[in-house]
PDB file of N, CA and C in Angstrom:
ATOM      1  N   UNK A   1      12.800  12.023   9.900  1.00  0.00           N
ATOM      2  CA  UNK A   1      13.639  13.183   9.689  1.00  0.00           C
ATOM      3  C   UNK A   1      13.849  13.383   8.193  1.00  0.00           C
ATOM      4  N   UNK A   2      13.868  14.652   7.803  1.00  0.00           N
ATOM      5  CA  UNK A   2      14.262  15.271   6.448  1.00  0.00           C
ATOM      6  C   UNK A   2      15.822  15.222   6.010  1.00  0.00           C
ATOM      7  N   UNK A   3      16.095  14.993   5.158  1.00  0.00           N
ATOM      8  CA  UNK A   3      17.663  15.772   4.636  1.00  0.00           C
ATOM      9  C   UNK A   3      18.432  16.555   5.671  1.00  0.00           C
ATOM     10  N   UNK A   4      17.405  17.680   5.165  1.00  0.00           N
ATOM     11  CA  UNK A   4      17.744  19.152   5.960  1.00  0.00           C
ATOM     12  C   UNK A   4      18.149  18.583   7.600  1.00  0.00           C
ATOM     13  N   UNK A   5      17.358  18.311   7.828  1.00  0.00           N
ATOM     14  CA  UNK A   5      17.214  18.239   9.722  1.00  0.00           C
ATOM     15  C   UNK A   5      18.698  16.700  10.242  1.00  0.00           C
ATOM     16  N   UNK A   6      19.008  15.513   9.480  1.00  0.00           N
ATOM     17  CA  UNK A   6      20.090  14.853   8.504  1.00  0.00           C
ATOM     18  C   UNK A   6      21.385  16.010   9.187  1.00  0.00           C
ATOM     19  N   UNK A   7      21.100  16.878   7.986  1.00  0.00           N
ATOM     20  CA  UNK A   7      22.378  17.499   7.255  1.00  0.00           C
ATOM     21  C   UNK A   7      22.815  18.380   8.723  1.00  0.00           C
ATOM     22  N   UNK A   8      21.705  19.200   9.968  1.00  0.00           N
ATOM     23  CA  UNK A   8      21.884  19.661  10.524  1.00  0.00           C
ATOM     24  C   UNK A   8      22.941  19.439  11.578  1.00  0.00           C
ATOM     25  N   UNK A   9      21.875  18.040  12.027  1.00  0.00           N
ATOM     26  CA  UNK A   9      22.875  17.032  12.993  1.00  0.00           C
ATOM     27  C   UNK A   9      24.223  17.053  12.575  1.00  0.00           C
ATOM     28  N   UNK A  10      25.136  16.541  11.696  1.00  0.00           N
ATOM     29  CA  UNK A  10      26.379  16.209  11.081  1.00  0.00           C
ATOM     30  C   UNK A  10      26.849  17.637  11.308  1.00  0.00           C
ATOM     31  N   UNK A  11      26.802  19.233  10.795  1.00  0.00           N
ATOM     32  CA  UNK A  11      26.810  20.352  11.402  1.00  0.00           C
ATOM     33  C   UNK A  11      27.460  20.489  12.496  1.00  0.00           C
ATOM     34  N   UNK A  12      25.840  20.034  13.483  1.00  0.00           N
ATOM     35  CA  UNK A  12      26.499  20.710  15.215  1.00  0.00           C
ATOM     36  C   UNK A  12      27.177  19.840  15.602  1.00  0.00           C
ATOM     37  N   UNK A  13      27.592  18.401  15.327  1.00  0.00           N
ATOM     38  CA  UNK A  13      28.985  17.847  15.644  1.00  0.00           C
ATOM     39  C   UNK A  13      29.983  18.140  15.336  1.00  0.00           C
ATOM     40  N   UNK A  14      30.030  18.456  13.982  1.00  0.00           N
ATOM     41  CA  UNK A  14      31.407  19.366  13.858  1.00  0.00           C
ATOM     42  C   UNK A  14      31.930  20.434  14.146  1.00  0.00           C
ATOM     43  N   UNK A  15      30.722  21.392  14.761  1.00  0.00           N
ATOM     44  CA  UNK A  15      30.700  22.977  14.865  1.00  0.00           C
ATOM     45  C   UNK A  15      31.162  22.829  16.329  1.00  0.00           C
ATOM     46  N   UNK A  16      30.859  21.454  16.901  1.00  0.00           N
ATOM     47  CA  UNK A  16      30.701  21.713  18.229  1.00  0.00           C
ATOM     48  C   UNK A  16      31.879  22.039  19.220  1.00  0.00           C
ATOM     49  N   UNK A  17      33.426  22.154  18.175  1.00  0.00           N
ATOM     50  CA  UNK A  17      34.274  22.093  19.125  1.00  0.00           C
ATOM     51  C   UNK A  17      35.026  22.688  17.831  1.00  0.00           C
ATOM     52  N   UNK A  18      36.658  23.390  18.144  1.00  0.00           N
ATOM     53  CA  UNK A  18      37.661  23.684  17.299  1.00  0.00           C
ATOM     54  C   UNK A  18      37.693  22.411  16.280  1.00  0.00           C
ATOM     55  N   UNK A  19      38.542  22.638  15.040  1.00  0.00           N
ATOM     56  CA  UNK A  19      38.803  21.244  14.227  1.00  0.00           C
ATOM     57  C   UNK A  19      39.810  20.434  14.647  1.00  0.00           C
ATOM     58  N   UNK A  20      40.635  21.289  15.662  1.00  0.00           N
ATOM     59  CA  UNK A  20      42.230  20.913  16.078  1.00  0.00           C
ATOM     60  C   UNK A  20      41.583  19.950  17.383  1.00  0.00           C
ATOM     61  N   UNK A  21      40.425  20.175  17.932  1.00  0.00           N
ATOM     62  CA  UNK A  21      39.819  19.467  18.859  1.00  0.00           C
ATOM     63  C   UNK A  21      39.060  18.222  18.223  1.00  0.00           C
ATOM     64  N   UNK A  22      38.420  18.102  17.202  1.00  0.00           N
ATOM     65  CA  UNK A  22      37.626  17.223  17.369  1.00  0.00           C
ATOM     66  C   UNK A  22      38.613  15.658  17.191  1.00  0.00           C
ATOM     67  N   UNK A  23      37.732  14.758  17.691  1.00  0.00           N
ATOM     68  CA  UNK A  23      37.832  13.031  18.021  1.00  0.00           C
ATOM     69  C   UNK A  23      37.394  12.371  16.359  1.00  0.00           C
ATOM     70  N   UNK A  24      38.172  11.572  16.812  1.00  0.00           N
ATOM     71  CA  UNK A  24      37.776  10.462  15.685  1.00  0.00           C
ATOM     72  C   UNK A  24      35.854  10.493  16.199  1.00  0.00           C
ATOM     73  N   UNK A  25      35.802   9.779  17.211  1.00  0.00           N
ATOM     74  CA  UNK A  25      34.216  10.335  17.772  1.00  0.00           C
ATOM     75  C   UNK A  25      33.484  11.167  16.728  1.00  0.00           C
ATOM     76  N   UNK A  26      33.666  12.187  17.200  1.00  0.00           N
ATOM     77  CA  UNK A  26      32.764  12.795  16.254  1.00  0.00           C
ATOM     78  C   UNK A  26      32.791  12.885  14.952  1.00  0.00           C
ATOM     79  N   UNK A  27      33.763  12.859  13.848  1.00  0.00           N
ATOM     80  CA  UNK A  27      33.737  13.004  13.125  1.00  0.00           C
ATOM     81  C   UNK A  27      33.457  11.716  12.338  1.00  0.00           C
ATOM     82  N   UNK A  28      33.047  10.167  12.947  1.00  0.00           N
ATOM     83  CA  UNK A  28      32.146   9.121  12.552  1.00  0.00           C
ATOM     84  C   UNK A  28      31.110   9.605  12.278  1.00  0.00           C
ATOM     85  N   UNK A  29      30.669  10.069  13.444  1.00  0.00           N
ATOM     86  CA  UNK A  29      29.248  10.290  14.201  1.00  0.00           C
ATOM     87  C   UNK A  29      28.573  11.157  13.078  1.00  0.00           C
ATOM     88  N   UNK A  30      29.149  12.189  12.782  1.00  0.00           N
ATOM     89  CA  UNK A  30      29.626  12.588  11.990  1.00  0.00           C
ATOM     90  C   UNK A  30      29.119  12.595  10.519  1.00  0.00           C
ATOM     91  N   UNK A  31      29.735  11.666  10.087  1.00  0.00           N
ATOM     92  CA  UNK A  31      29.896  10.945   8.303  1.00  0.00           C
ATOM     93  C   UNK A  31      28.690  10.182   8.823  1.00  0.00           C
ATOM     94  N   UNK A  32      27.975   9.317   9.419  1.00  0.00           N
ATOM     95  CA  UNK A  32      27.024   8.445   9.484  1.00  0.00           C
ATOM     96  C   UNK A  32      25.616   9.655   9.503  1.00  0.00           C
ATOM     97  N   UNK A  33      25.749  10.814   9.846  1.00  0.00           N
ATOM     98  CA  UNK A  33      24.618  11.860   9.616  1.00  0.00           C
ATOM     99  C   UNK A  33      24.457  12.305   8.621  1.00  0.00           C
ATOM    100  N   UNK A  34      25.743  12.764   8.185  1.00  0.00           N
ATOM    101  CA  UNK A  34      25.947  13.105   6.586  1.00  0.00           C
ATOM    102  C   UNK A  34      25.428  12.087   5.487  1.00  0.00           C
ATOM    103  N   UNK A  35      25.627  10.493   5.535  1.00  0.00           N
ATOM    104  CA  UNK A  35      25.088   9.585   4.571  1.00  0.00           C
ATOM    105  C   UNK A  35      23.456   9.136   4.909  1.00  0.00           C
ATOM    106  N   UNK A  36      23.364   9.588   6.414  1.00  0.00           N
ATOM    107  CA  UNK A  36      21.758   9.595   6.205  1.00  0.00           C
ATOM    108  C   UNK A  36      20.782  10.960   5.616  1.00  0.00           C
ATOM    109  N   UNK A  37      21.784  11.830   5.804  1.00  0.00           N
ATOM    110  CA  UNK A  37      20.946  13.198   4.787  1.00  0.00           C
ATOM    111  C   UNK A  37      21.218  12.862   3.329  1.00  0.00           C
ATOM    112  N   UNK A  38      22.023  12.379   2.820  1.00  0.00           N
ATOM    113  CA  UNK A  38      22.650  11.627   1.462  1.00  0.00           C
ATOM    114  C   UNK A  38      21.324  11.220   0.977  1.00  0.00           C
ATOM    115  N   UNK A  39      20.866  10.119   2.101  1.00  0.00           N
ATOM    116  CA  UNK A  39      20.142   9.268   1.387  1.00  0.00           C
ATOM    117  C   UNK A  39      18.753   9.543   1.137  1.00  0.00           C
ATOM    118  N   UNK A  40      18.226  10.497   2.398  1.00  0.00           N
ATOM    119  CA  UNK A  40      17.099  11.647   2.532  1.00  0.00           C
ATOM    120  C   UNK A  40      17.008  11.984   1.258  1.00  0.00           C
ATOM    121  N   UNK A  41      17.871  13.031   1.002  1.00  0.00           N
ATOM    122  CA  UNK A  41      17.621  13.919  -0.492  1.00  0.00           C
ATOM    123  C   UNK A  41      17.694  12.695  -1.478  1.00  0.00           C
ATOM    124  N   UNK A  42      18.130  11.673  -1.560  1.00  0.00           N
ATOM    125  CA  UNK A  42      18.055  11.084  -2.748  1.00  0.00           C
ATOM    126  C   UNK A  42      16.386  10.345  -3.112  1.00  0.00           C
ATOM    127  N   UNK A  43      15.922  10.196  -1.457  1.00  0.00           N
ATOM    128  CA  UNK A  43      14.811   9.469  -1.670  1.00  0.00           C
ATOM    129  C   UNK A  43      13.732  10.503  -2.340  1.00  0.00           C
ATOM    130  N   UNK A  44      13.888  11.868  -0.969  1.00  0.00           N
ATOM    131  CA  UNK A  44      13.302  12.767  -1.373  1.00  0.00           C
ATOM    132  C   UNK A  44      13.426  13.390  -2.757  1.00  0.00           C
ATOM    133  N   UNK A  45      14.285  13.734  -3.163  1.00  0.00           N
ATOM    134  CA  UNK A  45      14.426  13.851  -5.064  1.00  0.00           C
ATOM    135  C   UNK A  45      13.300  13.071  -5.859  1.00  0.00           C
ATOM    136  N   UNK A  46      13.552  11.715  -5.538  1.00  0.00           N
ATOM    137  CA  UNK A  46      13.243  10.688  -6.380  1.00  0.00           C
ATOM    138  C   UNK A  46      11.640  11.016  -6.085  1.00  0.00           C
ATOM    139  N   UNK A  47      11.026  11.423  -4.965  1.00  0.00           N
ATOM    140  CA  UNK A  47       9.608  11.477  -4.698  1.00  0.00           C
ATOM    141  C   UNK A  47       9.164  12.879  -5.144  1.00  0.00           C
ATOM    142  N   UNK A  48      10.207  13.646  -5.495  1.00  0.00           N
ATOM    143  CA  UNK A  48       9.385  14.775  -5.867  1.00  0.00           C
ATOM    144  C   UNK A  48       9.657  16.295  -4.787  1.00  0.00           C
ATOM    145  N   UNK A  49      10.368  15.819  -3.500  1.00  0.00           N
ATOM    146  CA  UNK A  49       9.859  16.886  -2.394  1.00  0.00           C
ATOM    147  C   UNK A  49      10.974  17.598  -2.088  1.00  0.00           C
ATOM    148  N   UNK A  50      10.502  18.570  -1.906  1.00  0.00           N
ATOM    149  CA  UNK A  50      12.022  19.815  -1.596  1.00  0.00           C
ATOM    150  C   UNK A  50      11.785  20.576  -0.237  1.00  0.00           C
ATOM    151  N   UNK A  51      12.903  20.264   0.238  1.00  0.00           N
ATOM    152  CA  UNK A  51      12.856  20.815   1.712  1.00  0.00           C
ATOM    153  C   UNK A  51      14.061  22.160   1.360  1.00  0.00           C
ATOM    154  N   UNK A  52      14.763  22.445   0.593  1.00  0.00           N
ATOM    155  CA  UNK A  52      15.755  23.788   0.796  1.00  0.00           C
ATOM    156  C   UNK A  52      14.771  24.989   0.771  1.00  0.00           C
ATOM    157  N   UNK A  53      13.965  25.029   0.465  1.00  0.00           N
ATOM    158  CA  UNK A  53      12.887  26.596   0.116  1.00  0.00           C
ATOM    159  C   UNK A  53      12.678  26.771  -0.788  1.00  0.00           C
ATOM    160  N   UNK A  54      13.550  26.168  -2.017  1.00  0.00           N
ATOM    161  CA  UNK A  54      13.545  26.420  -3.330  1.00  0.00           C
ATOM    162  C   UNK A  54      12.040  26.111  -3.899  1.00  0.00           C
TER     163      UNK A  54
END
């Protein structure tokens, strides 16, 4: 998986319900998607490759 696709996941967990709704649950689930797109773009940076369109 890319950054992008990473960054998506973390997204539809949060999107997936009101904010007044969501669980500790998801919002782990959550931060652990978010630091694997983190680490995506950092690798990806470091190699050169761009997934935004830019």
């Amino acid at each position: 998986m890319d950054s992008k696709q990473y960054r998506e996941r973390a997204e539809k967990l949060l999107n997936r319900q009101p904010c007044y709704e969501l669980n500790d649950k998801y919002v782990a689930q959550a931060a652990v998607w978010a630091q694997l797109a983190t680490a995506a773009a950092m690798e990806e940076s470091a190699k050169g490759v761009i997934t935004d369109g830019e």
